[in-house]
Protein backbone atom coordinates (compact mmCIF):
# COMPACT_ATOMS: atom_id res chain seq x y z
CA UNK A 1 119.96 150.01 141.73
CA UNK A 2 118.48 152.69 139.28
CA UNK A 3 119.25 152.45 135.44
CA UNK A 4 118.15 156.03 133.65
CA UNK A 5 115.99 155.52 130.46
CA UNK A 6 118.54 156.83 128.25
CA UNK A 7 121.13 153.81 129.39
CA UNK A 8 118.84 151.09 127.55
CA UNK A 9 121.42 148.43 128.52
CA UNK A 10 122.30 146.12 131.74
CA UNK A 11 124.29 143.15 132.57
CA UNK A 12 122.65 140.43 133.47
CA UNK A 13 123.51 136.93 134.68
CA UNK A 14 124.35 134.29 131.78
CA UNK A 15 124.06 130.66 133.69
CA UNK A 16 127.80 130.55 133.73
CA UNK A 17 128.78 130.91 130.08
CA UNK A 18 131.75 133.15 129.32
CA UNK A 19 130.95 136.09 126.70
CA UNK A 20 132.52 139.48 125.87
CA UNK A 21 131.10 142.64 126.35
CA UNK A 22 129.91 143.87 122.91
CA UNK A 23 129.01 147.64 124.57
CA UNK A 24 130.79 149.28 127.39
CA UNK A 25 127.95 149.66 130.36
CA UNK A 26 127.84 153.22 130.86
CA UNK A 27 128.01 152.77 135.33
CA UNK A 28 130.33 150.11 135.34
CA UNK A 29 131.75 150.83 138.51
CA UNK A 30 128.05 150.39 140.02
CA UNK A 31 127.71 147.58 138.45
CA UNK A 32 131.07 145.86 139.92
CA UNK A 33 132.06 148.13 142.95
CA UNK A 34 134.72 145.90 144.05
CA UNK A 35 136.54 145.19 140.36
CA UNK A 36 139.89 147.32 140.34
CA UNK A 37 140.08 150.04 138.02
CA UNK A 38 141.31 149.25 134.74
CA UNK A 39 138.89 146.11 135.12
CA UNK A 40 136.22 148.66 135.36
CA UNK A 41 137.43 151.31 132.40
CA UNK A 42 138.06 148.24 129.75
CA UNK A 43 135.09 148.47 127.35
CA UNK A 44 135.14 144.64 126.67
CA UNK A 45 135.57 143.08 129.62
CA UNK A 46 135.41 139.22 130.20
CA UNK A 47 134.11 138.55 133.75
CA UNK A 48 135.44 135.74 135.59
CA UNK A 49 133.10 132.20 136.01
CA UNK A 50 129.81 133.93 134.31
CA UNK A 51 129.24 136.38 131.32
CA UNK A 52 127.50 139.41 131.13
CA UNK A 53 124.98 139.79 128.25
CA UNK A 54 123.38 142.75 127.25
CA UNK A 55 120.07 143.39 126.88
CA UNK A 56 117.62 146.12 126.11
CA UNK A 57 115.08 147.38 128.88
CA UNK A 58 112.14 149.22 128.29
CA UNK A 59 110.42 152.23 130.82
CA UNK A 60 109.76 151.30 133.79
CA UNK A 61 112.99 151.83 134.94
CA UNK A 62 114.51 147.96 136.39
CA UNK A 63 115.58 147.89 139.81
CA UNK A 64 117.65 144.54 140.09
CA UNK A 65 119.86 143.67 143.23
CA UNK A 66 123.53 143.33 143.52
CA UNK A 67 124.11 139.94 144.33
CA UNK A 68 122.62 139.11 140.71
CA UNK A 69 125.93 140.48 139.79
CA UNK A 70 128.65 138.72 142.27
CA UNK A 71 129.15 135.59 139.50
CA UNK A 72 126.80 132.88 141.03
CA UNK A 73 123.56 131.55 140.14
CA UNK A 74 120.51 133.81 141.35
CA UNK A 75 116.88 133.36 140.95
CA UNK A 76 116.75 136.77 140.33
CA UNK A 77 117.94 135.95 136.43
CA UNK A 78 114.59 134.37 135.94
CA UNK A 79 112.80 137.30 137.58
CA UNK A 80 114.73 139.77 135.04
CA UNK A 81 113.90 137.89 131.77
CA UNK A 82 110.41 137.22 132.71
CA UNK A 83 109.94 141.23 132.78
CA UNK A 84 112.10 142.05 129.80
CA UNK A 85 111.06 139.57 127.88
CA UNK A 86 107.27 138.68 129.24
CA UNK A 87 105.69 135.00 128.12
CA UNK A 88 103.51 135.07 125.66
CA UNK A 89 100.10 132.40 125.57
CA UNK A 90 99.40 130.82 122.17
CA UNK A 91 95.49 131.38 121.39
CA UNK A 92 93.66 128.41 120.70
CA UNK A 93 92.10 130.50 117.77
CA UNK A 94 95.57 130.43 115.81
CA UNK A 95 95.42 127.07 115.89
CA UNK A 96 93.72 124.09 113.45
CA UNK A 97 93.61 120.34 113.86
CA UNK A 98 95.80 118.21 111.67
CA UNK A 99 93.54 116.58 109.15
CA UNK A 100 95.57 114.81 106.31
CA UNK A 101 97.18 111.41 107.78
CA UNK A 102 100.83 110.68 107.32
CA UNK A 103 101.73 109.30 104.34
CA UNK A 104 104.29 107.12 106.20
CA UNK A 105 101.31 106.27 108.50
CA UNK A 106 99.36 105.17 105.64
CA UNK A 107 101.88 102.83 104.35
CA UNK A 108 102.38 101.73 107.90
CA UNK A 109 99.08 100.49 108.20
CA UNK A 110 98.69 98.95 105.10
CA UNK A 111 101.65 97.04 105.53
CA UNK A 112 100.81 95.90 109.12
CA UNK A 113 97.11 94.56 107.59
CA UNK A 114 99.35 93.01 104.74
CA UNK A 115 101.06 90.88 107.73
CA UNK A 116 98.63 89.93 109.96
CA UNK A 117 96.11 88.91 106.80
CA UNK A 118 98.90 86.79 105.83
CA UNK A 119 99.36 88.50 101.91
CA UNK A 120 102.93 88.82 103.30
CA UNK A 121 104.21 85.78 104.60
CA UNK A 122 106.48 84.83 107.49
CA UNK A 123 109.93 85.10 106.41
CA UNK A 124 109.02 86.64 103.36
CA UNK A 125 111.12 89.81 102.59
CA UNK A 126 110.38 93.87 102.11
CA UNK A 127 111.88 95.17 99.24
CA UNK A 128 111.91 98.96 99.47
CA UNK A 129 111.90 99.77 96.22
CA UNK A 130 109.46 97.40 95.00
CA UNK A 131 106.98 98.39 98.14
CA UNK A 132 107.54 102.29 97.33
CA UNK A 133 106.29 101.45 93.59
CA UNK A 134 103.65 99.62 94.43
CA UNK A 135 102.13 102.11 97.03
CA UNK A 136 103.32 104.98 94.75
CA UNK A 137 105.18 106.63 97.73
CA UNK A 138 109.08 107.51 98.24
CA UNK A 139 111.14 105.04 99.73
CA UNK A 140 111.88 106.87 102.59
CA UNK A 141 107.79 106.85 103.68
CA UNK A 142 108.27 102.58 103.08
CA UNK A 143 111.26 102.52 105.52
CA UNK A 144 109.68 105.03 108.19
CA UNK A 145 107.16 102.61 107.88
CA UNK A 146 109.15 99.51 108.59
CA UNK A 147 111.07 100.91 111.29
CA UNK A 148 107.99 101.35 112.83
CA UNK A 149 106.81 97.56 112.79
CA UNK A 150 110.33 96.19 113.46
CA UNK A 151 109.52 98.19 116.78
CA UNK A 152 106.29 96.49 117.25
CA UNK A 153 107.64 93.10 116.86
CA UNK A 154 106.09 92.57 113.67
CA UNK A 155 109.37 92.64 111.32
CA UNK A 156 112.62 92.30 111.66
CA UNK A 157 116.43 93.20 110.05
CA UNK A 158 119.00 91.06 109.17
CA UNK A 159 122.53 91.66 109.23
CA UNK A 160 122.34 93.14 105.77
CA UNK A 161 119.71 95.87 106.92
CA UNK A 162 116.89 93.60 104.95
CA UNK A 163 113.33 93.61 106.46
CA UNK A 164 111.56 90.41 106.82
CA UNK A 165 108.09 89.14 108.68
CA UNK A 166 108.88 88.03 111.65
CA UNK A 167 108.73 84.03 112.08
CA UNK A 168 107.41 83.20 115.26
CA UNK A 169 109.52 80.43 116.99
CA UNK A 170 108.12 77.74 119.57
CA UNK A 171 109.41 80.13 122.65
CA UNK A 172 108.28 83.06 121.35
CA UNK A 173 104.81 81.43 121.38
CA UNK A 174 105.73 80.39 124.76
CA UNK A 175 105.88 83.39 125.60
CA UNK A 176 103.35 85.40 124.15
CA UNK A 177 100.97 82.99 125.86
CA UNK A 178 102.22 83.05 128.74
CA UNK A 179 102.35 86.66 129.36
CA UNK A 180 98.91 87.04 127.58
CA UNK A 181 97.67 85.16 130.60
CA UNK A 182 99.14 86.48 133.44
CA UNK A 183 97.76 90.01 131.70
CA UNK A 184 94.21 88.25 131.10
CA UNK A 185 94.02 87.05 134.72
CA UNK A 186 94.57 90.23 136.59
CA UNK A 187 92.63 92.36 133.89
CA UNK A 188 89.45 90.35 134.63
CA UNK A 189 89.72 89.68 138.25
CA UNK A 190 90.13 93.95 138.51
CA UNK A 191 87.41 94.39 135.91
CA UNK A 192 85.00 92.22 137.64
CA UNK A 193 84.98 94.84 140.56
CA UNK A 194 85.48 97.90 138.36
CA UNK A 195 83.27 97.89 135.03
CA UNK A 196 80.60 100.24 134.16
CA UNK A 197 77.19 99.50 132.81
CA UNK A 198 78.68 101.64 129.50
CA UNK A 199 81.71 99.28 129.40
CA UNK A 200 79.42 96.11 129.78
CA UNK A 201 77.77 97.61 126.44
CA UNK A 202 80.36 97.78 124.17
CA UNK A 203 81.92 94.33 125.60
CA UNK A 204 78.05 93.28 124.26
CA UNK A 205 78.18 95.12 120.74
CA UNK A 206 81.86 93.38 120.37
CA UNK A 207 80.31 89.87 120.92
CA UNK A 208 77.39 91.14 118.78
CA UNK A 209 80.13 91.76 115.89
CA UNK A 210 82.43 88.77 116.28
CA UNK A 211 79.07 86.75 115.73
CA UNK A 212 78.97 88.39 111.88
CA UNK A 213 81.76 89.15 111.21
CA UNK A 214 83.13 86.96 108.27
CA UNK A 215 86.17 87.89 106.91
CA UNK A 216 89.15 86.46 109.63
CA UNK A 217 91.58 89.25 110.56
CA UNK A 218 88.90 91.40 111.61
CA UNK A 219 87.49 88.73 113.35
CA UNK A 220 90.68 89.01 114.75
CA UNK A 221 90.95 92.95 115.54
CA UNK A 222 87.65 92.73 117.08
CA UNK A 223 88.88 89.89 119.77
CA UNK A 224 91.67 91.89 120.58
CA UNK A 225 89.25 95.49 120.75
CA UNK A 226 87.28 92.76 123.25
CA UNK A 227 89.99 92.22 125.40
CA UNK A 228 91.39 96.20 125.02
CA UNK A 229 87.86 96.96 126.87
CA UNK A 230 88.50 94.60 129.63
CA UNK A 231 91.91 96.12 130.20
CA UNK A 232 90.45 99.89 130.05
CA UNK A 233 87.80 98.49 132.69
CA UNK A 234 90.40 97.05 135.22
CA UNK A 235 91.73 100.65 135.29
CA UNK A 236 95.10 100.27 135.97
CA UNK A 237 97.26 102.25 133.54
CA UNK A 238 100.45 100.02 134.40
CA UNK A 239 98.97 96.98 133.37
CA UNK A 240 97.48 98.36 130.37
CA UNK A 241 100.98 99.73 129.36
CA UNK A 242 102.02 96.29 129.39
CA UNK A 243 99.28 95.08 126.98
CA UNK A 244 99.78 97.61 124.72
CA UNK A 245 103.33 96.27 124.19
CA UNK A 246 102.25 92.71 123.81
CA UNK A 247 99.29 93.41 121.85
CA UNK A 248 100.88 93.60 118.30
CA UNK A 249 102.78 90.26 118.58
CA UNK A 250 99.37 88.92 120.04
CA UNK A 251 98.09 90.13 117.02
CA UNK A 252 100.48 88.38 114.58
CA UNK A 253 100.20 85.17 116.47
CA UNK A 254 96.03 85.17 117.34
CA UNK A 255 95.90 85.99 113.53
CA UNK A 256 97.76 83.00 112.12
CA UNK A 257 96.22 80.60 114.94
CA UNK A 258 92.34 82.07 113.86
CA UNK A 259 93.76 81.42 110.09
CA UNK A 260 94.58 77.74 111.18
CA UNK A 261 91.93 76.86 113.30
CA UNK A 262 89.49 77.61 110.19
CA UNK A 263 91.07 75.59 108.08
CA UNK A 264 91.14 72.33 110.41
CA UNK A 265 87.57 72.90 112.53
CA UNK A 266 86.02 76.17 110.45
CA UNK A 267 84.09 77.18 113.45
CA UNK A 268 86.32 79.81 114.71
CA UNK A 269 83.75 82.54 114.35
CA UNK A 270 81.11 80.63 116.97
CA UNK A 271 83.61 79.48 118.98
CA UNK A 272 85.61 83.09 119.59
CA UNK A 273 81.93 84.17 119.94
CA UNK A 274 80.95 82.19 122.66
CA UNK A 275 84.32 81.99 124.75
CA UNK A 276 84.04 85.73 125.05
CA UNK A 277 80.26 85.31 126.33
CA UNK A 278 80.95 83.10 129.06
CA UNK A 279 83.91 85.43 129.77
CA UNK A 280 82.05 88.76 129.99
CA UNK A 281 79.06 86.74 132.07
CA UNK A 282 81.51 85.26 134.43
CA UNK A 283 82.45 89.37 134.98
CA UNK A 284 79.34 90.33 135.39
CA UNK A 285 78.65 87.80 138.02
CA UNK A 286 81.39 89.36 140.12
CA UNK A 287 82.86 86.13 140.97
CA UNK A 288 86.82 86.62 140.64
CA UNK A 289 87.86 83.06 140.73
CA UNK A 290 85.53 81.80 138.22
CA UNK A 291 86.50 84.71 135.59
CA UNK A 292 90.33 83.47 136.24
CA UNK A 293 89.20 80.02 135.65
CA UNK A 294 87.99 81.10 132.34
CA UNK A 295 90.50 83.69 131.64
CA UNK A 296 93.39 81.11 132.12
CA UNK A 297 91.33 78.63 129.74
CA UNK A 298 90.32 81.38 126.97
CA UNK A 299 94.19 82.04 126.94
CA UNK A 300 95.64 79.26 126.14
CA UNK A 301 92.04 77.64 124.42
CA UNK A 302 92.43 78.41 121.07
CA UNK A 303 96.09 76.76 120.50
CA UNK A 304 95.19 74.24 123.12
CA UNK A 305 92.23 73.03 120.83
CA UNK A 306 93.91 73.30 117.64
CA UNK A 307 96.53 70.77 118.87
CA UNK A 308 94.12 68.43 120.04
CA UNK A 309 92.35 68.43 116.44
CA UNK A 310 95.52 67.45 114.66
CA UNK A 311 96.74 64.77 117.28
CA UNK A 312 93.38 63.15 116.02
CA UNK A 313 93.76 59.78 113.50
CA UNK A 314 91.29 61.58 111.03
CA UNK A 315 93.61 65.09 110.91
CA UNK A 316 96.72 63.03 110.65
CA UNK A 317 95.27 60.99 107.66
CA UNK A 318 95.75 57.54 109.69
CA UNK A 319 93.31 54.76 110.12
CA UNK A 320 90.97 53.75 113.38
CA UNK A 321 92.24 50.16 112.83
């Protein structure tokens, strides 16, 4: 069907929506052949399941079949607003990278150090106001912010709305161990037949680190980055999808366990150290059984250890007699 230049509107198909006509179509009757009369002559018409919408064409002239027309769905809609109104690219010249941080992001990460470190105890509560003063933000950037960790695990509300560290109970230890295993044990036993010479490197500069690294929660962050590598070198995006949910509870836990263990044995720097050697040796070696062996141990280890130090007579303060 042929629309002249100097008719610069047509009816097109409106997924369904009823709409009146806000123009009479100059050929209605060639646009609905079958519609009776007065149907045809009315100058705002309301067609029956779908609308008709009008919109502006521009030379060449449009040439759209009839059954676009008949009230049902047609692919031919797409066809017609894809040549009246043609898609435009974005150039990747009008564009800039983001380079101020969040300041929501900020606080976020401030407050998650604040945890893990300890400064803000377990149990101990967030008080909005007090945290927005102190950080010279808005409270609305503190309680982004918090919703943010609750997510992670990290925090969590009361039935008043109040934030507070999260206190880690006997089972959700359980737990974390638990699944941090069954994680550790596949990661390795994949990574032993998958790691690169590149990945073997920065497992190396990691060990490197952990050995001078003083201060304790980033003694901590790099022993988690050690075990992040292991996970991108087993190459399986499912299983690292489930670390990445673990890993911030793993963090509040490994944190306060690294914090304890100093304080009983304060060798917790040699020790994380060497358990990762033997680890990333036992990979390279390529034999799958002895890395789970050793990933099973290095999982539960630490805690393992730490309870066998206090069950001794000189932790508990009791005699050898």
């Amino acid at each position: 069907m042929n629309f002249m230049q100097d008719e610069p509107f047509v009816a097109v198909l409106n997924d369904g929506k009823s709409r009146r006509l806000r123009k009479q179509c100059p050929h209605w009757s060639e646009l609905f052949p079958n519609g009776n009369r007065s149907h045809r002559k009315r100058s705002h018409a309301t067609l029956g399941c779908s609308a008709a919408v009008l919109l502006k064409t521009q030379p060449p002239v449009l040439k759209i079949p009839h059954k676009i027309f008949d009230g049902r769905p047609s692919t031919a809609y797409s066809t017609v607003m894809e040549i009246t109104y043609p898609k435009r690219t974005v150039s990747a010249s009008s564009l800039r990278k983001v380079q101020k941080q969040s300041v929501s992001d900020d606080v976020e990460t401030q407050l998650r150090a604040a945890i893990l470190s300890g400064a803000i105890a377990a149990g101990e509560t967030l008080a909005e106001a007090q945290l927005a003063g102190q950080l010279g933000v808005s409270r609305a950037s503190v309680r982004q912010a918090k919703f943010q960790l609750a997510q992670e695990g990290l925090l969590e509300f009361d039935s008043r709305g109040t934030a507070r560290v999260r206190t880690l109970t006997e089972d959700d230890v359980r737990e974390i161990v638990e699944f941090r295993e069954v994680l550790d044990v596949a990661a390795v036993r994949l990574a032993t037949e998958r790691i690169t010479p590149q990945q073997i490197a920065k497992l190396e500069s990691l060990i490197a680190q952990i050995q001078r690294e003083p201060d304790l929660l980033q003694l901590t962050m790099l022993d988690i980055a050690f075990h992040d590598q292991i996970l991108q070198a087993a190459a399986n995006s499912r299983l690292l999808a489930a670390w990445q949910l673990l890993r911030p509870q793993l963090q509040l836990w490994l944190a306060g366990m690294h914090r304890l263990h100093n304080l009983v044995v304060a060798d917790t720097q040699d020790e994380t150290a060497r358990s990762h050697q033997q680890l990333l040796e036992a990979i390279q070696s390529g034999d799958c059984d002895l890395c789970e062996q050793l990933a099973r141990s290095h999982a539960n280890g630490l805690r393992s250890r730490l309870i066998d130090v206090q069950a001794t007579p000189q932790c508990n303060g009791a005699s050898d007699e």
